[in-house]
N, C-alpha and C. Protein backbone atom coordinates (compact mmCIF):
# COMPACT_ATOMS: atom_id res chain seq x y z
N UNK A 1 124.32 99.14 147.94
CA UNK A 1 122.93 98.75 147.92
C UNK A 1 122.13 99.59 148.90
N UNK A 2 122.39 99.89 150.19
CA UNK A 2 122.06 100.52 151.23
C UNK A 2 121.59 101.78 150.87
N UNK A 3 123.26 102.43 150.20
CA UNK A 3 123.13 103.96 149.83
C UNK A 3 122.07 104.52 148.29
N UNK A 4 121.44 102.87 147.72
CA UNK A 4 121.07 103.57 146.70
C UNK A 4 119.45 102.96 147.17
N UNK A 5 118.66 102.29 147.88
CA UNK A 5 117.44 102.39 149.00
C UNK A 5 117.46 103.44 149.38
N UNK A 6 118.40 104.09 149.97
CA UNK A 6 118.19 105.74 150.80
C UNK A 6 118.25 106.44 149.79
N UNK A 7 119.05 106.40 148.21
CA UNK A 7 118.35 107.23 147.35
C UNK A 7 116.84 107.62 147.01
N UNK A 8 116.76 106.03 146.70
CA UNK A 8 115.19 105.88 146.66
C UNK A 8 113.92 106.63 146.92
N UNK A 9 114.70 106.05 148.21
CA UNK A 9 113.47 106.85 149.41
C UNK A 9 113.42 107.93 149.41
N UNK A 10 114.72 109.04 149.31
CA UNK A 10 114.60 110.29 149.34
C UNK A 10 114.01 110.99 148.19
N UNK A 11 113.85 110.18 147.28
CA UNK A 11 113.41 110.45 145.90
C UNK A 11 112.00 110.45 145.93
N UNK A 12 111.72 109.60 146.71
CA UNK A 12 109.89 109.37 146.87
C UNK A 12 109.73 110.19 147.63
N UNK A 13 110.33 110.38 148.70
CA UNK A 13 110.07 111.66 149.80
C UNK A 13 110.15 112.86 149.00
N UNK A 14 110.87 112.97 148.13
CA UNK A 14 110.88 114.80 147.51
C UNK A 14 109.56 114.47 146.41
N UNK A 15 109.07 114.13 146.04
CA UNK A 15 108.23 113.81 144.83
C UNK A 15 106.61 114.00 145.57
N UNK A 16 106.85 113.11 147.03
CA UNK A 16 105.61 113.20 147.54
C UNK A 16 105.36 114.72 148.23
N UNK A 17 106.50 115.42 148.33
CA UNK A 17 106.42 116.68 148.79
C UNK A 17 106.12 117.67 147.65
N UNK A 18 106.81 117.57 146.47
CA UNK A 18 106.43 117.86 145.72
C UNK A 18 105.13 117.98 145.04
N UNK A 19 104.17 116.75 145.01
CA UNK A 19 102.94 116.56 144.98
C UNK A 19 101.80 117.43 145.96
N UNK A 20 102.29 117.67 147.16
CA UNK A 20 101.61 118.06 147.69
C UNK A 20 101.92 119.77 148.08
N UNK A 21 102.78 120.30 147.56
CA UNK A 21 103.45 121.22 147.17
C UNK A 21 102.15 122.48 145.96
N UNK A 22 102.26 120.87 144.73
CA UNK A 22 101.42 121.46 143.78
C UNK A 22 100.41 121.61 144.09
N UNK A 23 99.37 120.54 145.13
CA UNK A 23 97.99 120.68 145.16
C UNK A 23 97.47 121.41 146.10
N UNK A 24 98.88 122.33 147.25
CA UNK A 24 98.77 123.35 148.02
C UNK A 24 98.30 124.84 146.94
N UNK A 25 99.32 124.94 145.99
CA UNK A 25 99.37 125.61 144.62
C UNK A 25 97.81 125.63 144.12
N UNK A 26 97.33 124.63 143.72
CA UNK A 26 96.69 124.46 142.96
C UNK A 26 95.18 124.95 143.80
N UNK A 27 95.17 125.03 145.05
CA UNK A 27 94.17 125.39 145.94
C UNK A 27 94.04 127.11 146.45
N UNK A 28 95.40 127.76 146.63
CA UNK A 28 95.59 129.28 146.64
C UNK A 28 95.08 129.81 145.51
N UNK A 29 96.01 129.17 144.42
CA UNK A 29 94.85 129.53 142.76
C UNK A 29 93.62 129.71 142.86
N UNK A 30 92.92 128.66 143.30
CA UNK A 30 91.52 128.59 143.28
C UNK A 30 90.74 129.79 143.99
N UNK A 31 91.22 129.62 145.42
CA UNK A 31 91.15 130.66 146.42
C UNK A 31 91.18 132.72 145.96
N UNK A 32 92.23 132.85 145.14
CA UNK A 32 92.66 133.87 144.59
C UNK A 32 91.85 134.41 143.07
N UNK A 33 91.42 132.88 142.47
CA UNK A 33 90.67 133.30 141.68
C UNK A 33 89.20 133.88 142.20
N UNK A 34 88.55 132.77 143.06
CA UNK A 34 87.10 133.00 143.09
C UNK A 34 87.16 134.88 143.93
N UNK A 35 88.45 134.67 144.76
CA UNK A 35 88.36 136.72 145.26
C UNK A 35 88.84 137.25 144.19
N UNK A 36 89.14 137.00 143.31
CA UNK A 36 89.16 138.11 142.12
C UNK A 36 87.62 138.02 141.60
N UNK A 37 87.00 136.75 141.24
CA UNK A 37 86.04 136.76 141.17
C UNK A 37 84.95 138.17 141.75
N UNK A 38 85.10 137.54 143.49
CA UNK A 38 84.04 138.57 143.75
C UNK A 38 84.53 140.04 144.03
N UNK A 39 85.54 140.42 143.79
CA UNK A 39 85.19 141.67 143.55
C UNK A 39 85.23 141.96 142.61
N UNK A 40 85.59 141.51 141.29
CA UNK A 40 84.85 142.01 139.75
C UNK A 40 83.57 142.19 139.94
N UNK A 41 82.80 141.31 140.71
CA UNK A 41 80.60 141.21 140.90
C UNK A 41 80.76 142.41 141.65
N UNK A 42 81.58 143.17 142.56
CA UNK A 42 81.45 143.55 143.87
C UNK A 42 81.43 144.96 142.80
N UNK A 43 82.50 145.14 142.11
CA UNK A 43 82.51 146.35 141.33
C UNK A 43 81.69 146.49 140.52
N UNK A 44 81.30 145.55 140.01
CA UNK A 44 80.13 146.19 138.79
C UNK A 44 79.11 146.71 139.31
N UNK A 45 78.83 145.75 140.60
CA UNK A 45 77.35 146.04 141.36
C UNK A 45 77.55 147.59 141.66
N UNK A 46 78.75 147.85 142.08
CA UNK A 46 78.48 149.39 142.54
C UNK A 46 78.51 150.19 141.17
N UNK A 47 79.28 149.91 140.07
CA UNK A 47 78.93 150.84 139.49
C UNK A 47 77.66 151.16 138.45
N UNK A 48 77.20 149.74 137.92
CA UNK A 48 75.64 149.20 138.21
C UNK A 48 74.76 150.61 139.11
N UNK A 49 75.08 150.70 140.42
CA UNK A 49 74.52 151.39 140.94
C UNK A 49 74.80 153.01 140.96
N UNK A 50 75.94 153.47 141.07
CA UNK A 50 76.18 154.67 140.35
C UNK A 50 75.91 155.04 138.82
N UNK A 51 75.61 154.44 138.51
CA UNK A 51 74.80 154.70 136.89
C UNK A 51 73.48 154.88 137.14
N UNK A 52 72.65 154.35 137.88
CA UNK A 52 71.19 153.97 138.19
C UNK A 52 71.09 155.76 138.88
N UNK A 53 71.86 155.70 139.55
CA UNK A 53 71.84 157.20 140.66
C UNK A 53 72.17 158.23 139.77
N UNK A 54 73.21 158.10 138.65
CA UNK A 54 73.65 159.53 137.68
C UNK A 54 72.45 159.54 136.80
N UNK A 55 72.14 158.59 136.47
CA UNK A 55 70.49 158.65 135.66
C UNK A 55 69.19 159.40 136.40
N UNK A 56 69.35 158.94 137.23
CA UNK A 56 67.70 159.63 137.89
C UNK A 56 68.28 161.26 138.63
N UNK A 57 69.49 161.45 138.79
CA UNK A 57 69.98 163.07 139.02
C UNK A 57 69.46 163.44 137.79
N UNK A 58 70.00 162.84 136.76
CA UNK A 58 69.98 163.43 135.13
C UNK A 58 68.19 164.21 135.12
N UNK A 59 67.87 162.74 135.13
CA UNK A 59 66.34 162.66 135.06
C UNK A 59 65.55 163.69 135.79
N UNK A 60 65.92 164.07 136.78
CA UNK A 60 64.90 164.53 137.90
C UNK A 60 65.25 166.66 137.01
N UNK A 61 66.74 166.62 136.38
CA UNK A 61 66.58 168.00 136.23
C UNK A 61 65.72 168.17 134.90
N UNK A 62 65.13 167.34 134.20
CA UNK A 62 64.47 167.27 132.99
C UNK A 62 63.23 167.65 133.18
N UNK A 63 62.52 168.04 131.93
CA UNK A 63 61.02 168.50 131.93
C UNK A 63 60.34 167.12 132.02
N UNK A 64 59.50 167.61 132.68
CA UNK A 64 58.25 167.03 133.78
C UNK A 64 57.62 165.43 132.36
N UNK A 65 57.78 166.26 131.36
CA UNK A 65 57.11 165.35 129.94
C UNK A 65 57.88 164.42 129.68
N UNK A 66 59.34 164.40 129.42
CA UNK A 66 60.51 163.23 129.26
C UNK A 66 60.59 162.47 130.77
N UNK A 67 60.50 162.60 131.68
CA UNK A 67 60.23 161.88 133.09
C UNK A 67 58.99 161.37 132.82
N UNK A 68 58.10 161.13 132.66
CA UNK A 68 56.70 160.53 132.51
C UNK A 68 56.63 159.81 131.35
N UNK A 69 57.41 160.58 129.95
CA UNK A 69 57.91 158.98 129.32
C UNK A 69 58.67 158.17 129.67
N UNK A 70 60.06 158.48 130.03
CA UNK A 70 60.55 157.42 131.11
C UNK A 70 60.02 156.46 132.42
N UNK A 71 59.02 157.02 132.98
CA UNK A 71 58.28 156.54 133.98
C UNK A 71 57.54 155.39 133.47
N UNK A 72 56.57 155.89 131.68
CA UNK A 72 55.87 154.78 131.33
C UNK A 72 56.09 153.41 130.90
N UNK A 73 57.49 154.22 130.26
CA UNK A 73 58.64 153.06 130.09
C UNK A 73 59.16 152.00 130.93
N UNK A 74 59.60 152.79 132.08
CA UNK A 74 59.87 151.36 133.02
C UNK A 74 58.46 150.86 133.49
N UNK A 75 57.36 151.47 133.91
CA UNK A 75 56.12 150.72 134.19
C UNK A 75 56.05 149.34 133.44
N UNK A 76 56.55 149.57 131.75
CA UNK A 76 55.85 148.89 130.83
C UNK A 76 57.29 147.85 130.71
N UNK A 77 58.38 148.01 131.28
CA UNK A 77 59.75 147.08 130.97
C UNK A 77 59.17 146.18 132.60
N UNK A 78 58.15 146.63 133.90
CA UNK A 78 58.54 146.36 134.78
C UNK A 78 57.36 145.03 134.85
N UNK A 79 56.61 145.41 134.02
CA UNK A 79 54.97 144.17 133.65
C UNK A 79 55.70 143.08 132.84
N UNK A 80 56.63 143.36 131.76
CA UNK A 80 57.03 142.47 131.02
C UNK A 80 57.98 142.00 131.77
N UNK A 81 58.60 142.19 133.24
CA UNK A 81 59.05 141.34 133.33
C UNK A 81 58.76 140.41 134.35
N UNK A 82 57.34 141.24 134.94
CA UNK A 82 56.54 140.27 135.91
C UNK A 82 55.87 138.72 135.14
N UNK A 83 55.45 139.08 133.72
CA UNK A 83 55.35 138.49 132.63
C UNK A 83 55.87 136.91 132.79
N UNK A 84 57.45 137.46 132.33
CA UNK A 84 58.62 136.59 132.41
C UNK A 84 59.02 135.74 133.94
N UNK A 85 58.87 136.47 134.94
CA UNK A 85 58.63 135.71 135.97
C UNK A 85 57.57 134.91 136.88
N UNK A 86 56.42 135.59 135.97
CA UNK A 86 55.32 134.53 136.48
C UNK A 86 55.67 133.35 135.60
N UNK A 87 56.28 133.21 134.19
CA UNK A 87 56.11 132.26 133.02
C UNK A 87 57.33 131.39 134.16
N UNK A 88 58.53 131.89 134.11
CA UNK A 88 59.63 131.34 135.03
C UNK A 88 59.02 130.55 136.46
N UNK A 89 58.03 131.00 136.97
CA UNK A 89 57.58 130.46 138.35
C UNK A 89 56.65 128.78 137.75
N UNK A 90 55.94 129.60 136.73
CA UNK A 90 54.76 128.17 136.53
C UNK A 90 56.01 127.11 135.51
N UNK A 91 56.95 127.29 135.10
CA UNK A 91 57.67 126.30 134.49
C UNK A 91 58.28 125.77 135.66
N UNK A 92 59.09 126.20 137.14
CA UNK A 92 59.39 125.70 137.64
C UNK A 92 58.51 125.10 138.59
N UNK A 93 57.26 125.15 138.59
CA UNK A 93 55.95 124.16 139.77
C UNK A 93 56.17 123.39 138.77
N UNK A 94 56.14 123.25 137.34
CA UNK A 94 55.82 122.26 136.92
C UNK A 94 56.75 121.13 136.71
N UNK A 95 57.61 121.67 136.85
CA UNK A 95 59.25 120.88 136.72
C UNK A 95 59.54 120.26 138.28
N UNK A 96 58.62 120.34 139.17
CA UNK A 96 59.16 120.56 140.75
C UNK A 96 58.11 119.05 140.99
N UNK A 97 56.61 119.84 139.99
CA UNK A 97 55.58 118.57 140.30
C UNK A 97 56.26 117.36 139.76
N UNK A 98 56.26 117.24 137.87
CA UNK A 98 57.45 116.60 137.34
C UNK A 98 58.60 115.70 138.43
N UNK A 99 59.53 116.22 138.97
CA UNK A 99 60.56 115.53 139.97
C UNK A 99 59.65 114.90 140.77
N UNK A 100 58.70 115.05 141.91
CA UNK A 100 57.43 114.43 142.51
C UNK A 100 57.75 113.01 141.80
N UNK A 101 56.91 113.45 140.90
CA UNK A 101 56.04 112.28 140.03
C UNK A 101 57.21 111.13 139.84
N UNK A 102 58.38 111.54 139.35
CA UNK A 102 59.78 110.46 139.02
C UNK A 102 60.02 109.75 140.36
N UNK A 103 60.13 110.94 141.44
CA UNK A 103 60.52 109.72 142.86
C UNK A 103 59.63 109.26 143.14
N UNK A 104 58.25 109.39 143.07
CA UNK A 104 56.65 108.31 143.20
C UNK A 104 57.41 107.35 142.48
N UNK A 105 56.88 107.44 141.24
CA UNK A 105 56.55 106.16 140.63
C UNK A 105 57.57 105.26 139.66
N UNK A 106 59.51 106.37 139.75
CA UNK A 106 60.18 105.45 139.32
C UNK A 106 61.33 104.92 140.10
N UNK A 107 61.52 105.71 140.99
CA UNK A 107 62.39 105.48 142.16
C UNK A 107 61.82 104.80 143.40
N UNK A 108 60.98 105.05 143.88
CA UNK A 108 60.75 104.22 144.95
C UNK A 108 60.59 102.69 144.58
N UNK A 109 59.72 102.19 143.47
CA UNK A 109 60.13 100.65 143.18
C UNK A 109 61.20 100.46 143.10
N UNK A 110 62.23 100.94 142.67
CA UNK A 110 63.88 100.59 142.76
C UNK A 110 64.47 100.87 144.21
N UNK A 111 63.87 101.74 144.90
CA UNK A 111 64.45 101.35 146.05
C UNK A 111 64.00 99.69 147.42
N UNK A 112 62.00 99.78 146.69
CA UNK A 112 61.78 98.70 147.35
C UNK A 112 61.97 97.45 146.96
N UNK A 113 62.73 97.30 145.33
CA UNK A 113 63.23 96.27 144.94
C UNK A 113 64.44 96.16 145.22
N UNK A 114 65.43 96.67 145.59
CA UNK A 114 66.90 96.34 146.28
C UNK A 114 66.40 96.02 147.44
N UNK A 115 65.43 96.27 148.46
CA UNK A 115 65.56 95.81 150.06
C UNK A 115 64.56 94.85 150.00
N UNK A 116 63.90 94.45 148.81
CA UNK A 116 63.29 93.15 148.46
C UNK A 116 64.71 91.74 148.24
N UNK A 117 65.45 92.73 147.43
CA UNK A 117 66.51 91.23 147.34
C UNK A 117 67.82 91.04 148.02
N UNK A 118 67.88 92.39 148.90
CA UNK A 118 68.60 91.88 150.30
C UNK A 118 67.90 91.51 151.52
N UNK A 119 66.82 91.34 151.61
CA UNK A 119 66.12 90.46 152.62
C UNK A 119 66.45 89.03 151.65
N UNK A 120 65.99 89.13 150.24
CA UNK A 120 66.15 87.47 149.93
C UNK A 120 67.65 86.91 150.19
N UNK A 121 68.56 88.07 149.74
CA UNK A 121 70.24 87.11 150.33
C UNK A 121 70.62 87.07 151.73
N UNK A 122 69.56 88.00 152.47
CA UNK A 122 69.96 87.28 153.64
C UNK A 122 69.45 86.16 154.11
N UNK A 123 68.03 85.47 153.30
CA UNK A 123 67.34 83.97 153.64
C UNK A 123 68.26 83.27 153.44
N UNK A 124 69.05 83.77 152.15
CA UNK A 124 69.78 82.44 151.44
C UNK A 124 71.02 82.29 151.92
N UNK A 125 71.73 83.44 152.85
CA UNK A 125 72.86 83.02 153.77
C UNK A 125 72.76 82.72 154.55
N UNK A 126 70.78 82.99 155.38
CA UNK A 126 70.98 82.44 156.59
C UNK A 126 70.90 80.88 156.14
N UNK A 127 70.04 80.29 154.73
CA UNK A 127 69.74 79.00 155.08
C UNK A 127 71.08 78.11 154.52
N UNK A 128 72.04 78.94 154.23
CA UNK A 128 73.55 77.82 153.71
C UNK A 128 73.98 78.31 155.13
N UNK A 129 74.40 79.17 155.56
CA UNK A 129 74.84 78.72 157.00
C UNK A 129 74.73 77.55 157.46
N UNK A 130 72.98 77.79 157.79
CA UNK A 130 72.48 76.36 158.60
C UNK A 130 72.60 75.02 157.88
N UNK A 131 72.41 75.08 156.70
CA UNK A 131 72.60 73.44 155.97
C UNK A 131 73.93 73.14 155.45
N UNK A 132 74.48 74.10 155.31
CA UNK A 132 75.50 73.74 154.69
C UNK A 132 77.37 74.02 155.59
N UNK A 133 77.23 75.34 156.21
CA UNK A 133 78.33 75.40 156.69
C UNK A 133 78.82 75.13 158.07
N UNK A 134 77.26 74.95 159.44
CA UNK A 134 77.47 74.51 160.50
C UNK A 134 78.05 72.69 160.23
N UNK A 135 77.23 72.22 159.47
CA UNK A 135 77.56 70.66 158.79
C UNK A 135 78.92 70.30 158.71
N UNK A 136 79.17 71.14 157.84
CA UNK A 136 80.89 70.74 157.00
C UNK A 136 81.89 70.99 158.61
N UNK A 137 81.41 72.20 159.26
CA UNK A 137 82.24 72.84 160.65
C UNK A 137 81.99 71.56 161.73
N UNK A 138 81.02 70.83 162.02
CA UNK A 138 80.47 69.73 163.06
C UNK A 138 81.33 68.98 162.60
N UNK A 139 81.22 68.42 161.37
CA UNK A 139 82.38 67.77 160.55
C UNK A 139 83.95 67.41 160.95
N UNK A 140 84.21 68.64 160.95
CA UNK A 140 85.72 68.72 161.05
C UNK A 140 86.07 68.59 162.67
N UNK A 141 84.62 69.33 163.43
CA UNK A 141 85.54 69.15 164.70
C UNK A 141 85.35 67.86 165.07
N UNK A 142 84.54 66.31 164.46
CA UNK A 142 84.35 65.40 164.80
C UNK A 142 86.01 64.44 164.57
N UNK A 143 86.16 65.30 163.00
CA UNK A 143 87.61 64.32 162.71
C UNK A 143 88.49 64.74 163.22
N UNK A 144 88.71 66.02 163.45
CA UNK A 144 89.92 67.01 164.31
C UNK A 144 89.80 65.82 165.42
N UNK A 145 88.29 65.82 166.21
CA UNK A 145 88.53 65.08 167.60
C UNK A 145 89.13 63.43 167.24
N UNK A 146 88.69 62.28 166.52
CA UNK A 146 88.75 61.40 166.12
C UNK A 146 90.26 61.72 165.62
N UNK A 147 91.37 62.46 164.91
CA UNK A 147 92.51 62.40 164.51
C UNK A 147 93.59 62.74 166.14
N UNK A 148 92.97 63.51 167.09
CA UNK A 148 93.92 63.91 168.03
C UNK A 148 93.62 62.11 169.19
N UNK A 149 92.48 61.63 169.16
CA UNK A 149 91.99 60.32 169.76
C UNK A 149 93.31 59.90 169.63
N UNK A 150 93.10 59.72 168.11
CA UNK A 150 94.01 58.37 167.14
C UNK A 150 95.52 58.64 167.73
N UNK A 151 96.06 59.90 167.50
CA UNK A 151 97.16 60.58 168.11
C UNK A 151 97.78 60.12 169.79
N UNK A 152 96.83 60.36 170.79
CA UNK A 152 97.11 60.20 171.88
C UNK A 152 96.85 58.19 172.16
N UNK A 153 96.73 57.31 171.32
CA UNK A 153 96.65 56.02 171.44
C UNK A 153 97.81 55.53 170.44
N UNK A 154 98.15 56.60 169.49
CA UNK A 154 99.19 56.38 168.73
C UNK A 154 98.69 55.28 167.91
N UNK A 155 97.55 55.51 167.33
CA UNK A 155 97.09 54.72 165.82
C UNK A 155 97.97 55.60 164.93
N UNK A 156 97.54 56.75 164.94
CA UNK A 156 97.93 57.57 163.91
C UNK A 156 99.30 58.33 163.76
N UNK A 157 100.27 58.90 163.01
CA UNK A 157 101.72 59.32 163.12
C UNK A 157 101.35 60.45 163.17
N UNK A 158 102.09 61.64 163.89
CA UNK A 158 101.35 63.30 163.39
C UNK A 158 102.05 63.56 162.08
């Protein structure tokens, strides 16, 4: 019986090591992924940027006329996308005013209605305290006293 409790146990002991074994595992993973992660971002960005740099070498040995269409070009890619980020800025004031407006006028009554009805349960524990449970407690220590009386005159048997 002894030797198969110390099985037991050793069984729970390897299992709980085991457990924590995996979720050591399961955290290096994580760790190993998100740095693979960033240097996949880390590499593109640079080569992202060595493309940007072999382009404008390219560019700069070209006639003066294909540089100035290219020039008008990004001018005109660089408005459309001021465009897109002014549209992006006024959707998010308005989404920001929006959130405002929800914690005004639908959240704060829910918060001043929960500390509306824990002030009321605390009236109503303070007033059963006082009527009801100091009472029943006065109570007992009257018969407690009245049963140990009875005791020490030997009315009563313990």
């Amino acid at each position: 019986m002894n030797q198969k409790e110390t099985t037991k146990e050793e069984i729970e002991t390897l299992e709980e090591s085991a457990i924590n074994d995996a979720s050591s595992i399961d955290e290096s993973q994580k760790d190993e992924k998100s740095s693979k992660g960033v240097t996949i971002a880390l590499v593109a960005l640079a080569l992202l940027f060595a493309i940007i740099v072999a382009g404008s070498i390219i560019l700069a040995k070209q006639n003066p006329r294909s540089v100035a269409t290219v020039r008008d070009i990004f001018i005109i890619l660089m408005a459309l996308m001021l465009v897109v980020i002014g549209t992006s800025l006024i959707i998010l004031i308005l989404q920001v005013s929006n959130l405002i407006n929800i914690l005004k006028n639908d959240i704060k009554p829910m918060l001043d209605s929960g500390a509306e009805t824990v002030n009321t349960l605390k009236g109503t524990v303070r007033f059963i305290s006082d009527n009801l449970a100091e009472p029943v407690i006065k109570l007992n220590e009257s018969l407690a006293s009245l049963k140990k009386v009875g005791q020490l005159f030997k009315l009563f048997k313990d």
